[in-house]
C-alpha atoms as a PDB file:
ATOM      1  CA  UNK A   1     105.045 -63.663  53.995  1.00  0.00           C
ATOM      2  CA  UNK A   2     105.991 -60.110  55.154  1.00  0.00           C
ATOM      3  CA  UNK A   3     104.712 -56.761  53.190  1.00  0.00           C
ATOM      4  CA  UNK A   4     108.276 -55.487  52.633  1.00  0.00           C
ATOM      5  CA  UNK A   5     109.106 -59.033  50.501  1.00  0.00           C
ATOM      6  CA  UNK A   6     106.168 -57.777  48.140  1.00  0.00           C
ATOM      7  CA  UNK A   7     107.040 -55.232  45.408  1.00  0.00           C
ATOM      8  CA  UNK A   8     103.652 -53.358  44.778  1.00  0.00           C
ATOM      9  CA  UNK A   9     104.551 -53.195  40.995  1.00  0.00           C
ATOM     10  CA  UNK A  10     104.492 -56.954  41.043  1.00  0.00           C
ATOM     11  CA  UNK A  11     100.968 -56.965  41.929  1.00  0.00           C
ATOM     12  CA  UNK A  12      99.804 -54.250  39.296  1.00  0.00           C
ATOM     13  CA  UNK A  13     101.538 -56.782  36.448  1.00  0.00           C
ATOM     14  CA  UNK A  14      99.117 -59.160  38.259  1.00  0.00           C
ATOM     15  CA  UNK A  15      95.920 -56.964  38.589  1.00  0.00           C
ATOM     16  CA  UNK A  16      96.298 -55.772  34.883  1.00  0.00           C
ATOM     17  CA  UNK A  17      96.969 -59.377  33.656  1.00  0.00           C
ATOM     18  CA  UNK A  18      93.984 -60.589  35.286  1.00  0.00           C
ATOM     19  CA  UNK A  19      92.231 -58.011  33.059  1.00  0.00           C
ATOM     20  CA  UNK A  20      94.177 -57.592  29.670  1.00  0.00           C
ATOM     21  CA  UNK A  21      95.065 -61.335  29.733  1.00  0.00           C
ATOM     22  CA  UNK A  22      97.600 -61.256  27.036  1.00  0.00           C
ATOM     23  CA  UNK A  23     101.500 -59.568  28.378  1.00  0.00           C
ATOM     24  CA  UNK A  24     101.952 -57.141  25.523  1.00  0.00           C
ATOM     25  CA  UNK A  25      98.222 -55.342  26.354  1.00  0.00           C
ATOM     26  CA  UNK A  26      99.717 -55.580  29.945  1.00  0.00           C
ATOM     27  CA  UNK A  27     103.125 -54.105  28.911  1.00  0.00           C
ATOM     28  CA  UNK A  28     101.581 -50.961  26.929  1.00  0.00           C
ATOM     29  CA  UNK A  29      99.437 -50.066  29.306  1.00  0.00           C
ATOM     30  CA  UNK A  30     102.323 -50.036  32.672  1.00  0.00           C
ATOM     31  CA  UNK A  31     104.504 -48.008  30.028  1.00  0.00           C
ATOM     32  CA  UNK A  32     107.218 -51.672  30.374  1.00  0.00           C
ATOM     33  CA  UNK A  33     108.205 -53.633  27.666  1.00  0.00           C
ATOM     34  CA  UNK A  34     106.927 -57.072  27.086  1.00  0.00           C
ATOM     35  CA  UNK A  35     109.965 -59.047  28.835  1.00  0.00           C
ATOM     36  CA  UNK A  36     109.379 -56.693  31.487  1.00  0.00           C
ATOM     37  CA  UNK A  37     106.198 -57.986  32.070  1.00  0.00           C
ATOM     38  CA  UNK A  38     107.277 -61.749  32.109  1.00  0.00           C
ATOM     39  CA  UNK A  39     109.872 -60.405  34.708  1.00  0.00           C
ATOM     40  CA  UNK A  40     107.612 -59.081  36.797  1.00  0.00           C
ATOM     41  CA  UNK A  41     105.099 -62.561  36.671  1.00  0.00           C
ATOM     42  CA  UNK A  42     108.334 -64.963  37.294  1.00  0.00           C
ATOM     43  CA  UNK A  43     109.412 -62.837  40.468  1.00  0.00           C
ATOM     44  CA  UNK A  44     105.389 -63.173  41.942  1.00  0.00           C
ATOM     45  CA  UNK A  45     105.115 -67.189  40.691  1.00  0.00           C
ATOM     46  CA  UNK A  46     108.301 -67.431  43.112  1.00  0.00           C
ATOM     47  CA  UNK A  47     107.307 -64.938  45.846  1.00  0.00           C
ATOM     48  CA  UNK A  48     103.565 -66.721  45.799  1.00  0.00           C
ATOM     49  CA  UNK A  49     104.720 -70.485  44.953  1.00  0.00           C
ATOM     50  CA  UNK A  50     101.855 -70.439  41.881  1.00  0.00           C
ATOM     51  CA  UNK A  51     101.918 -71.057  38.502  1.00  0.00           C
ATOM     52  CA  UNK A  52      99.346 -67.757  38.941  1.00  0.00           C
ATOM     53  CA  UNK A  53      98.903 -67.825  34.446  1.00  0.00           C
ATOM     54  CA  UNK A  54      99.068 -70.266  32.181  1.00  0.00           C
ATOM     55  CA  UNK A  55      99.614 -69.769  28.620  1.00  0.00           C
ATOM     56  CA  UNK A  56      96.207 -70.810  26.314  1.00  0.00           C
ATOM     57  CA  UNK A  57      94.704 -70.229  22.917  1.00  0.00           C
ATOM     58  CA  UNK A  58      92.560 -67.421  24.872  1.00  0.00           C
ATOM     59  CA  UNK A  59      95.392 -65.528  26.752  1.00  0.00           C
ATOM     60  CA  UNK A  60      96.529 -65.872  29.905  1.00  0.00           C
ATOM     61  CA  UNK A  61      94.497 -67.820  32.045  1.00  0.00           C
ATOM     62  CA  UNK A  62      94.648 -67.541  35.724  1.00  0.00           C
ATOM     63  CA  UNK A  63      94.986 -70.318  37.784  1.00  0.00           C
ATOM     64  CA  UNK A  64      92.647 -71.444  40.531  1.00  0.00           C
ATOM     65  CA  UNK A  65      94.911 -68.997  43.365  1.00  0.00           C
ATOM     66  CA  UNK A  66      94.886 -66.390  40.794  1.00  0.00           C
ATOM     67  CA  UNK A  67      90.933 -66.378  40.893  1.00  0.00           C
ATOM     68  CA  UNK A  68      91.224 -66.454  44.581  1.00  0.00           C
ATOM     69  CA  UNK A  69      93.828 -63.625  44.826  1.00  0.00           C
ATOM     70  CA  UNK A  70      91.718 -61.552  42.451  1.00  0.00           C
ATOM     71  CA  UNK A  71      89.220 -59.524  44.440  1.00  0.00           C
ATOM     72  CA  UNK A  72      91.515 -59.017  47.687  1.00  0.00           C
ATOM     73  CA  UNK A  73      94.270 -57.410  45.331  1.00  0.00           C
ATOM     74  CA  UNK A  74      92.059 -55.169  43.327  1.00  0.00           C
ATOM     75  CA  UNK A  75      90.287 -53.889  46.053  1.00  0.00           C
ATOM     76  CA  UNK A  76      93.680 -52.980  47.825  1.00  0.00           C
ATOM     77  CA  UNK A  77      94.875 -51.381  45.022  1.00  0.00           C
ATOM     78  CA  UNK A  78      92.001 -49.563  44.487  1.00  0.00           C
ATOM     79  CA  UNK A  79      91.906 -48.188  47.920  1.00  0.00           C
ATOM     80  CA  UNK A  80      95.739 -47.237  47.514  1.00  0.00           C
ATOM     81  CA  UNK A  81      95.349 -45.522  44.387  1.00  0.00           C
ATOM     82  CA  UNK A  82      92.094 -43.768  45.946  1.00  0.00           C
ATOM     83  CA  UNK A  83      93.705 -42.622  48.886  1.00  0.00           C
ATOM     84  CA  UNK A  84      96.448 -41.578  46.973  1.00  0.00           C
ATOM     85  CA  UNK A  85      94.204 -39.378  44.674  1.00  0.00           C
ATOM     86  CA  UNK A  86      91.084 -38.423  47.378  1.00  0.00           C
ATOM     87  CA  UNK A  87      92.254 -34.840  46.943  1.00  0.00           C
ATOM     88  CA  UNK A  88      91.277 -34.882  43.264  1.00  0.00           C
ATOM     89  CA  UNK A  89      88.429 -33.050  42.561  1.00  0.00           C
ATOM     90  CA  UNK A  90      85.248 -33.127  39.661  1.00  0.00           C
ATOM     91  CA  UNK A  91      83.701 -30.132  38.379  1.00  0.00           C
ATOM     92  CA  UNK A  92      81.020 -31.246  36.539  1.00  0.00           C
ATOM     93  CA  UNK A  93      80.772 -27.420  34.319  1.00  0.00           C
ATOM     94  CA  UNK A  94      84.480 -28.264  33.122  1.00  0.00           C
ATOM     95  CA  UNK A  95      85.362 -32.055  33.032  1.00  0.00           C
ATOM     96  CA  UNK A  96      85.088 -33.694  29.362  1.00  0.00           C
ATOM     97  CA  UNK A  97      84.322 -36.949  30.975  1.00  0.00           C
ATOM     98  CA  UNK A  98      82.340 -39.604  29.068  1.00  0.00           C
ATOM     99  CA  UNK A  99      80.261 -41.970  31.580  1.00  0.00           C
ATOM    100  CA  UNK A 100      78.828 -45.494  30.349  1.00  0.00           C
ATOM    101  CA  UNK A 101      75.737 -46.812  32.046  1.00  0.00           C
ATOM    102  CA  UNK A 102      74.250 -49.777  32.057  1.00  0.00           C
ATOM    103  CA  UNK A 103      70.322 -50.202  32.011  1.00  0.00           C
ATOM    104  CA  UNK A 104      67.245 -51.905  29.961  1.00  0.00           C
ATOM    105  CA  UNK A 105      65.495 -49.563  27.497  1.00  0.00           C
ATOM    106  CA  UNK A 106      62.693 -49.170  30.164  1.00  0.00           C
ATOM    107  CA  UNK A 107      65.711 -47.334  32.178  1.00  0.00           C
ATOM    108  CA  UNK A 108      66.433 -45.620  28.647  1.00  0.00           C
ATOM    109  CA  UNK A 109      62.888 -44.025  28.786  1.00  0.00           C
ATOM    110  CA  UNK A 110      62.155 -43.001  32.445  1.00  0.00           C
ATOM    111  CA  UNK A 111      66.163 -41.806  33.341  1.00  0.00           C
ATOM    112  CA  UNK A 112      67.822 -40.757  29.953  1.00  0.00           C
ATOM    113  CA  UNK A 113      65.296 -37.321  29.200  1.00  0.00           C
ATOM    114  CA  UNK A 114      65.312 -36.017  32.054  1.00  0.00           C
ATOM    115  CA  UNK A 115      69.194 -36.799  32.929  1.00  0.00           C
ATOM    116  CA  UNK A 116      70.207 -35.438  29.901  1.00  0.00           C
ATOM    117  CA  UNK A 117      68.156 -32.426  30.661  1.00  0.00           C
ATOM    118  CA  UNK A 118      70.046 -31.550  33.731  1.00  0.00           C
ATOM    119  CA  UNK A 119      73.554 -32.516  31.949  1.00  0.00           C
ATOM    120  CA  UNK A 120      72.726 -29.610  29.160  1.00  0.00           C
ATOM    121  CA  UNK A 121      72.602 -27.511  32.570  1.00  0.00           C
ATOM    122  CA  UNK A 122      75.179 -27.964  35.352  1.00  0.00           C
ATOM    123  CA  UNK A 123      77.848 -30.270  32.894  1.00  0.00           C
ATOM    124  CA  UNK A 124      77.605 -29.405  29.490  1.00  0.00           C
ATOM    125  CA  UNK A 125      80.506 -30.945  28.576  1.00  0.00           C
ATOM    126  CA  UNK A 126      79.878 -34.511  30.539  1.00  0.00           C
ATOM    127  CA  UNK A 127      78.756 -37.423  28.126  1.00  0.00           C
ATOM    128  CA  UNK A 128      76.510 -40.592  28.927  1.00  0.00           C
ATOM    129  CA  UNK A 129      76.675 -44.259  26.633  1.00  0.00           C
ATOM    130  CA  UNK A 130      74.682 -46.660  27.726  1.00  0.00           C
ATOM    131  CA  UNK A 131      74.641 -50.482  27.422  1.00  0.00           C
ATOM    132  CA  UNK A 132      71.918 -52.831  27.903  1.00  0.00           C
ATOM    133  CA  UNK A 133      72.645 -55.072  31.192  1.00  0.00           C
ATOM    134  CA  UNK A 134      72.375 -58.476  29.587  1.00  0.00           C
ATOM    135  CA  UNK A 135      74.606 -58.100  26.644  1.00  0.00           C
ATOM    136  CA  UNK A 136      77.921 -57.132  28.444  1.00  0.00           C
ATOM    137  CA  UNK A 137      79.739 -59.554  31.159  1.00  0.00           C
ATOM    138  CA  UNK A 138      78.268 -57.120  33.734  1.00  0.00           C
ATOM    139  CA  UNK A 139      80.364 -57.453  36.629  1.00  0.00           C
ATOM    140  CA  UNK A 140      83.388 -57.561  34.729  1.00  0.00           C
ATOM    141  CA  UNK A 141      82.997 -54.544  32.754  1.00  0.00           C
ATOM    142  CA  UNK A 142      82.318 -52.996  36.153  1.00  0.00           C
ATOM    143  CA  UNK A 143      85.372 -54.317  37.983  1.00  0.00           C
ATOM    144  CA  UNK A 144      87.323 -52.832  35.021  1.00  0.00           C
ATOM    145  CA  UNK A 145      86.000 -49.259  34.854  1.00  0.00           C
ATOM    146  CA  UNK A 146      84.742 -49.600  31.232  1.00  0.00           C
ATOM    147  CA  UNK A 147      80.995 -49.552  32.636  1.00  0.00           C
ATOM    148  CA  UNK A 148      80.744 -46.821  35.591  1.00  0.00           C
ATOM    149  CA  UNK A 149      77.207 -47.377  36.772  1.00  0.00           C
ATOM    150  CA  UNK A 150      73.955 -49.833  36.226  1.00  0.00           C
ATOM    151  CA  UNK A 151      70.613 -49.006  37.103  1.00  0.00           C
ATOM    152  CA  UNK A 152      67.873 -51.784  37.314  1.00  0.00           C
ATOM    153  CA  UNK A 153      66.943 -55.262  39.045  1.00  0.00           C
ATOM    154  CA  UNK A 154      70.179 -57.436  39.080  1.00  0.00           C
ATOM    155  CA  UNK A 155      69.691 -59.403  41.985  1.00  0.00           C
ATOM    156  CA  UNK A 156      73.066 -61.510  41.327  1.00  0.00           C
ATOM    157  CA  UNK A 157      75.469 -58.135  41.705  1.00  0.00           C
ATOM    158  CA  UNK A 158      76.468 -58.711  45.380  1.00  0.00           C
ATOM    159  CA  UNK A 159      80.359 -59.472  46.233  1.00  0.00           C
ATOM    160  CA  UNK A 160      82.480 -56.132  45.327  1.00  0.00           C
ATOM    161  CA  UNK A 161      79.890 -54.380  44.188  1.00  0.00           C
ATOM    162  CA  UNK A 162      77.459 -51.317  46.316  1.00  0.00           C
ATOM    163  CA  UNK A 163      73.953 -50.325  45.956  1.00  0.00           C
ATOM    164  CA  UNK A 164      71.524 -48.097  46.626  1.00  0.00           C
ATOM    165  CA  UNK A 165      67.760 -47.926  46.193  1.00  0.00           C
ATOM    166  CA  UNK A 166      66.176 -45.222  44.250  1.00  0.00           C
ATOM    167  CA  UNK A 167      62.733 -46.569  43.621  1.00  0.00           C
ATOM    168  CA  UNK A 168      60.081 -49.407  43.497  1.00  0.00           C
ATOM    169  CA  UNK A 169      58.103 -50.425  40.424  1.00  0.00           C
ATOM    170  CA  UNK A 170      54.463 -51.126  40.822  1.00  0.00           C
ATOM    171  CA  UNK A 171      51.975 -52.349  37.611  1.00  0.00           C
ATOM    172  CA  UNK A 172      49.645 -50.963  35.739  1.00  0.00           C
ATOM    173  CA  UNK A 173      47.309 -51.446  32.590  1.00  0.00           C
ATOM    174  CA  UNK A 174      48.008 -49.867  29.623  1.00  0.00           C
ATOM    175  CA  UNK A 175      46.106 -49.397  26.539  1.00  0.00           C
ATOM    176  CA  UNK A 176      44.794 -46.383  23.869  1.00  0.00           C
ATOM    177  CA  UNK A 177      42.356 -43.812  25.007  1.00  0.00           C
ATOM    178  CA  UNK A 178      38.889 -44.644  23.446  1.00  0.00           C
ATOM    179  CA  UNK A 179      39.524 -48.240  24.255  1.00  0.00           C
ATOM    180  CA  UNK A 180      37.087 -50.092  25.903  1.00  0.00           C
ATOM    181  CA  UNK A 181      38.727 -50.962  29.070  1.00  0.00           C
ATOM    182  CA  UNK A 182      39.243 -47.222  29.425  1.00  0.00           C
ATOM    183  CA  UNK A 183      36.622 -46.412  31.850  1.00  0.00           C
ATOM    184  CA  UNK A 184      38.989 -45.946  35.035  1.00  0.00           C
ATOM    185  CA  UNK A 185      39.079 -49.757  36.632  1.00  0.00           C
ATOM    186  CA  UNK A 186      39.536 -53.025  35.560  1.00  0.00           C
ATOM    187  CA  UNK A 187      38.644 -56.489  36.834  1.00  0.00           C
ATOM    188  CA  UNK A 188      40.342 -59.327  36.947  1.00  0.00           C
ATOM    189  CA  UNK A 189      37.677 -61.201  33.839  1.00  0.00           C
ATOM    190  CA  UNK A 190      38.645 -58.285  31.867  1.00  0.00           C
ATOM    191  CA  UNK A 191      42.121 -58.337  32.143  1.00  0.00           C
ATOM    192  CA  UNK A 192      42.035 -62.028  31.314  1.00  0.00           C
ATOM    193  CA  UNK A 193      39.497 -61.476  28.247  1.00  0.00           C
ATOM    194  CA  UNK A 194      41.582 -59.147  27.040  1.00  0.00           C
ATOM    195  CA  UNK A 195      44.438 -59.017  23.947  1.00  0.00           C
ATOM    196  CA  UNK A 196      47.829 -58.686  25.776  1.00  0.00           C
ATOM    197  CA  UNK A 197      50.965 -57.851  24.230  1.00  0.00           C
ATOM    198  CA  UNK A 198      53.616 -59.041  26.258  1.00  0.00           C
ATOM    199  CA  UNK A 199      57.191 -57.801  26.794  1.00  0.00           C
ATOM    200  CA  UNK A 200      60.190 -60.322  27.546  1.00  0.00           C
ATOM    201  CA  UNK A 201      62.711 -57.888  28.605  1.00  0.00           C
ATOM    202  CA  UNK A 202      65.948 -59.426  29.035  1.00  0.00           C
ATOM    203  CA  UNK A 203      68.429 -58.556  31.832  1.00  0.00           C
ATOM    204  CA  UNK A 204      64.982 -57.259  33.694  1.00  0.00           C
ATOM    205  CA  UNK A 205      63.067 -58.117  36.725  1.00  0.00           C
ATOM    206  CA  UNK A 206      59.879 -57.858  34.682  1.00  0.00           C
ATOM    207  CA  UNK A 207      60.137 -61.636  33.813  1.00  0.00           C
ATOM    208  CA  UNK A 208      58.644 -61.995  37.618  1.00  0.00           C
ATOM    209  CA  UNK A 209      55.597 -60.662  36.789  1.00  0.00           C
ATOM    210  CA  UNK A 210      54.362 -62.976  34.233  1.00  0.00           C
ATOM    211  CA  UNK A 211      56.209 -65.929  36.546  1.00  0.00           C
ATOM    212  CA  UNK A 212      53.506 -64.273  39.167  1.00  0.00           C
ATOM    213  CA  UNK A 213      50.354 -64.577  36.706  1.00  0.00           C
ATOM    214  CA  UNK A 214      50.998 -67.925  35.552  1.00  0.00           C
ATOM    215  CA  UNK A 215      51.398 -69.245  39.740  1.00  0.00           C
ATOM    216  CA  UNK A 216      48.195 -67.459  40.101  1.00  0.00           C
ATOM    217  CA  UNK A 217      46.229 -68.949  37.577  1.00  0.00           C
ATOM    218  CA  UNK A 218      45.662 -66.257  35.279  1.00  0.00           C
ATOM    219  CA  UNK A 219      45.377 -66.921  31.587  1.00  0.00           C
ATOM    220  CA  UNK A 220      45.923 -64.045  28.980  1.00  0.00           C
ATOM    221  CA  UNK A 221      44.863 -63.874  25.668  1.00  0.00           C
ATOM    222  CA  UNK A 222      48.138 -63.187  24.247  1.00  0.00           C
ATOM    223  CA  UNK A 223      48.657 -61.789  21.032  1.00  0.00           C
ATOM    224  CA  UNK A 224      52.017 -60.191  20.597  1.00  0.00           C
ATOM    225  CA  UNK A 225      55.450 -61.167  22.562  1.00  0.00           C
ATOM    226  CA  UNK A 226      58.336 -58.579  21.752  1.00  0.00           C
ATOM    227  CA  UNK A 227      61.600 -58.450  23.642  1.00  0.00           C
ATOM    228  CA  UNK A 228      61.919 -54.718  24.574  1.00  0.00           C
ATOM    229  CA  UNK A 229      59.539 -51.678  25.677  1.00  0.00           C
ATOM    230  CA  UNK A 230      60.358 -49.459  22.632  1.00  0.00           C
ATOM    231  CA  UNK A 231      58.142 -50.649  20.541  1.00  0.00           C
ATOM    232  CA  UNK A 232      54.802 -50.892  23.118  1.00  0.00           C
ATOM    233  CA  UNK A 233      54.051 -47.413  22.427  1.00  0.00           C
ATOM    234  CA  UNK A 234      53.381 -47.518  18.782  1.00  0.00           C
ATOM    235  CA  UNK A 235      51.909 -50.937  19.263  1.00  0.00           C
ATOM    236  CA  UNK A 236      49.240 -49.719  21.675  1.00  0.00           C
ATOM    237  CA  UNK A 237      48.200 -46.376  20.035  1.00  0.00           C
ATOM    238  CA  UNK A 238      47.770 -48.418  16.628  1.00  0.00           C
ATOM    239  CA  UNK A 239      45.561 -51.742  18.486  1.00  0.00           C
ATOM    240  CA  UNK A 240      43.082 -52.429  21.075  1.00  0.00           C
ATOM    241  CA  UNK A 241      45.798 -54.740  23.157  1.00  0.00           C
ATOM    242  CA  UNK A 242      46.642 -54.117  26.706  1.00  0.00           C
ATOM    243  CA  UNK A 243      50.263 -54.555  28.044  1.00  0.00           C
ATOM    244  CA  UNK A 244      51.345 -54.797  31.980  1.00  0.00           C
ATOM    245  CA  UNK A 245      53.662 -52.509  32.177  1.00  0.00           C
ATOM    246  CA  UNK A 246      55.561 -50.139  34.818  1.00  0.00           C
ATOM    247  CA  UNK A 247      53.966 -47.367  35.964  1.00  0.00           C
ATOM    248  CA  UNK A 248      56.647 -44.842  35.442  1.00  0.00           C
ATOM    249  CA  UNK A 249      56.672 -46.450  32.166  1.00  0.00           C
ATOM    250  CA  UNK A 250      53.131 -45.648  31.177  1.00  0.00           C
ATOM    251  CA  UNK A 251      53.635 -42.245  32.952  1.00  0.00           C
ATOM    252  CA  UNK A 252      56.514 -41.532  29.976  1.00  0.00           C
ATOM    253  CA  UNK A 253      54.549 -43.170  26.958  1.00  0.00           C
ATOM    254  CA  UNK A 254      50.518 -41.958  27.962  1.00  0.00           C
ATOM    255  CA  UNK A 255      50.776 -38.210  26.691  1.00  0.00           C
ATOM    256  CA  UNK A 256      52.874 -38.748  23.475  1.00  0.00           C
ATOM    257  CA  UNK A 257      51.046 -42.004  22.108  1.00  0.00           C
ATOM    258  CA  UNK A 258      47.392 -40.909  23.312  1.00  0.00           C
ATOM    259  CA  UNK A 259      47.064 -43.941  25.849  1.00  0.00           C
ATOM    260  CA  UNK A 260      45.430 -44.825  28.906  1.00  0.00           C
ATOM    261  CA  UNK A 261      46.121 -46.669  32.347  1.00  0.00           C
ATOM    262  CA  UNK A 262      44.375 -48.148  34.969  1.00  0.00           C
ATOM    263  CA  UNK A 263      46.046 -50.357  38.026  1.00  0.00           C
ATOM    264  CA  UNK A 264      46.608 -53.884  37.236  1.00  0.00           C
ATOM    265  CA  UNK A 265      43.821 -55.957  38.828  1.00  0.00           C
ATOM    266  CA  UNK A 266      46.091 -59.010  39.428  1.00  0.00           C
ATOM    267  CA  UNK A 267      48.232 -58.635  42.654  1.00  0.00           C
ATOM    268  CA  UNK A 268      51.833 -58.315  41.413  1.00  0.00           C
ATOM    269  CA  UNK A 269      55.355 -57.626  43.229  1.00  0.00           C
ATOM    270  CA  UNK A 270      57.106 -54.578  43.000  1.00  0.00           C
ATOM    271  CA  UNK A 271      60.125 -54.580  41.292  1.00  0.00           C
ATOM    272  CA  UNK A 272      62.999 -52.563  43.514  1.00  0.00           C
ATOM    273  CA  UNK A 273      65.061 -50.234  41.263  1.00  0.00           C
ATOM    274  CA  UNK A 274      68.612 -50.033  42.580  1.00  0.00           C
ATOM    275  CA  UNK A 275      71.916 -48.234  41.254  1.00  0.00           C
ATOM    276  CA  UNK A 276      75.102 -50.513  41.788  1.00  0.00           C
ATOM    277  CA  UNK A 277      79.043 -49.295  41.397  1.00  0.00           C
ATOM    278  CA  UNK A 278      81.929 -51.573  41.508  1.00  0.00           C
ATOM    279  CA  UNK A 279      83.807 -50.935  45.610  1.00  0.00           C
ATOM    280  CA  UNK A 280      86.964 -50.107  43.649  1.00  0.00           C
ATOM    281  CA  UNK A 281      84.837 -47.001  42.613  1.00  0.00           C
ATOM    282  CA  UNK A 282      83.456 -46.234  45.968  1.00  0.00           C
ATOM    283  CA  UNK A 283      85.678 -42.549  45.977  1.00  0.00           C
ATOM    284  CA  UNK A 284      86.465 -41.837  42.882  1.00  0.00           C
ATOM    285  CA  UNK A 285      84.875 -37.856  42.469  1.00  0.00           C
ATOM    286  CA  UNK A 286      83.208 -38.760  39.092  1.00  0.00           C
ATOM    287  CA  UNK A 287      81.154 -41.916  39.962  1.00  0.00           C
ATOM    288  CA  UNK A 288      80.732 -40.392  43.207  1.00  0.00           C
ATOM    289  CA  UNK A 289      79.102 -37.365  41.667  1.00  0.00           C
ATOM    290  CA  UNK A 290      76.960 -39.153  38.695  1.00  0.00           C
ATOM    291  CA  UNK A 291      75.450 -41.631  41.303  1.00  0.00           C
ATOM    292  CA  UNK A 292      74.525 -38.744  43.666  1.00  0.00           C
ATOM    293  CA  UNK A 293      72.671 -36.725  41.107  1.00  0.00           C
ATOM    294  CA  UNK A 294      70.791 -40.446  39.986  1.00  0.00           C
ATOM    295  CA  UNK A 295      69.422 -40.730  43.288  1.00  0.00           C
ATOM    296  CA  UNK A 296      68.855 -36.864  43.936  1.00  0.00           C
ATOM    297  CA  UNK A 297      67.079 -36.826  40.633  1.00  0.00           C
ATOM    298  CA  UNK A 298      64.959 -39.954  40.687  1.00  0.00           C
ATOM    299  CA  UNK A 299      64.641 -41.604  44.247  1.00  0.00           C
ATOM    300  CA  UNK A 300      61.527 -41.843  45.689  1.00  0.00           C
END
């Protein structure tokens, strides 16, 4: 097939059905009416020999060569539409924009005070949303625009999509001041003797580090399972349990709940903290700029 049989317009129909799935969501966003659209998807079944969508209770559902086509297409139009546009600029003290990140509460606690912080300063009028990481189809939220950034341990967020490391977790012991494990160190006896309250944070790497304990033999005493770290705080300052937790974590929560740390006494991985963006984004001036002042701000 040669370039000048392909009509570019053809493959935006294709790229937006691929997202909208349904020809009149296609049609009002390309500004073309609804027959238009059909137009447009008969002239690429032809040009492509492919049946490409096929009409189901759910939309339009691509075929098998559709999925295939997918990736390659958006990523050329994404780099035609970029290099089109690479003279476009962001000034963060005038642009309206509204960003969406995805990250776990535990990213909601060590990035969104002082990020917010810095917004109030150098782009007043810039917005941030955030979504947690498991409850959105990640990578297709991504691929759409609809999710800008995601901060955290996603180890399956690979093909089309970059990264960058800003920092390693390590573990530590956390509990109220005046408790008695606060004297500075812990053993391994004592951790084990101990009441734990243990966090199940989903869409998290922090699921390795009880996968770690349990390999290694140790047994806690737990008392208290909840499924997010927003809670551990007012748990802690109000019991004598003990929860494994992040350090940068416990460095957040110590000083307002009147709590303690001390390094975890079982050997446990650190959990790598990395910021991904979809490749279509790689140049647009916005994500460019929010992901630059992440890792400025927070990288180790």
């Amino acid at each position: 097939m040669d370039l000048k049989d392909v009509d570019l317009n053809l493959l935006l129909v294709f790229s937006e059905l691929l997202k909208q799935r349904r020809a009149s969501r296609v049609a009002e966003t390309l500004g073309i009416s609804q027959p238009g659209v059909s137009n447009a998807l008969n002239r690429l079944r032809k040009l492509l020999g492919d049946e490409l969508f096929l009409r189901t209770s759910r939309g339009m559902e691509p075929t098998p060569y559709a999925q295939q086509l997918a990736e390659p297409i958006s990523y050329a139009l994404s780099t035609i539409h970029s290099t089109l546009n690479q003279q476009v600029k962001f000034d963060p003290m005038t642009s309206k924009r509204a960003f969406t990140i995805a990250m776990t509460d535990i990213g909601e606690i060590y990035i969104l005070p002082t990020l917010t912080g810095l917004l109030e300063k150098i782009a007043p009028g810039v917005t941030i949303s955030t979504v947690r990481n498991a409850t959105v189809n990640l990578r297709d939220e991504m691929e759409a625009g609809r999710v800008d950034l995601a901060v955290g341990w996603i180890p399956d967020m690979k093909t089309g999509f970059m990264q960058r490391r800003i920092l390693r977790h390590s573990y530590v012991c956390l509990f109220r001041k005046g408790h008695a494990l606060d004297k500075g160190t812990l053993t391994r006896e004592e951790f084990c003797a101990a009441k734990h309250v243990v966090v199940v944070s989903a869409g998290s790497g922090h699921g390795v580090a009880d996968e770690t304990m349990k390999r290694s033999g140790v047994e806690r005493d737990i008392r208290l399972v909840v499924p997010h770290f927003v809670a551990v705080g007012h748990i802690l300052h109000e019991t004598d349990l003990v929860a494994t937790v992040p350090e940068r974590f416990a460095e957040r929560c110590a000083e307002p709940f009147g709590l303690s740390y001390v390094p975890c006494p079982v050997p446990l991985p650190e959990i790598a903290i990395n910021l991904f963006w979809h490749t279509k984004y790689q140049r647009d001036p916005g994500n460019r700029w929010l992901r630059e002042l992440l890792f400025e701000t927070f990288s180790e």
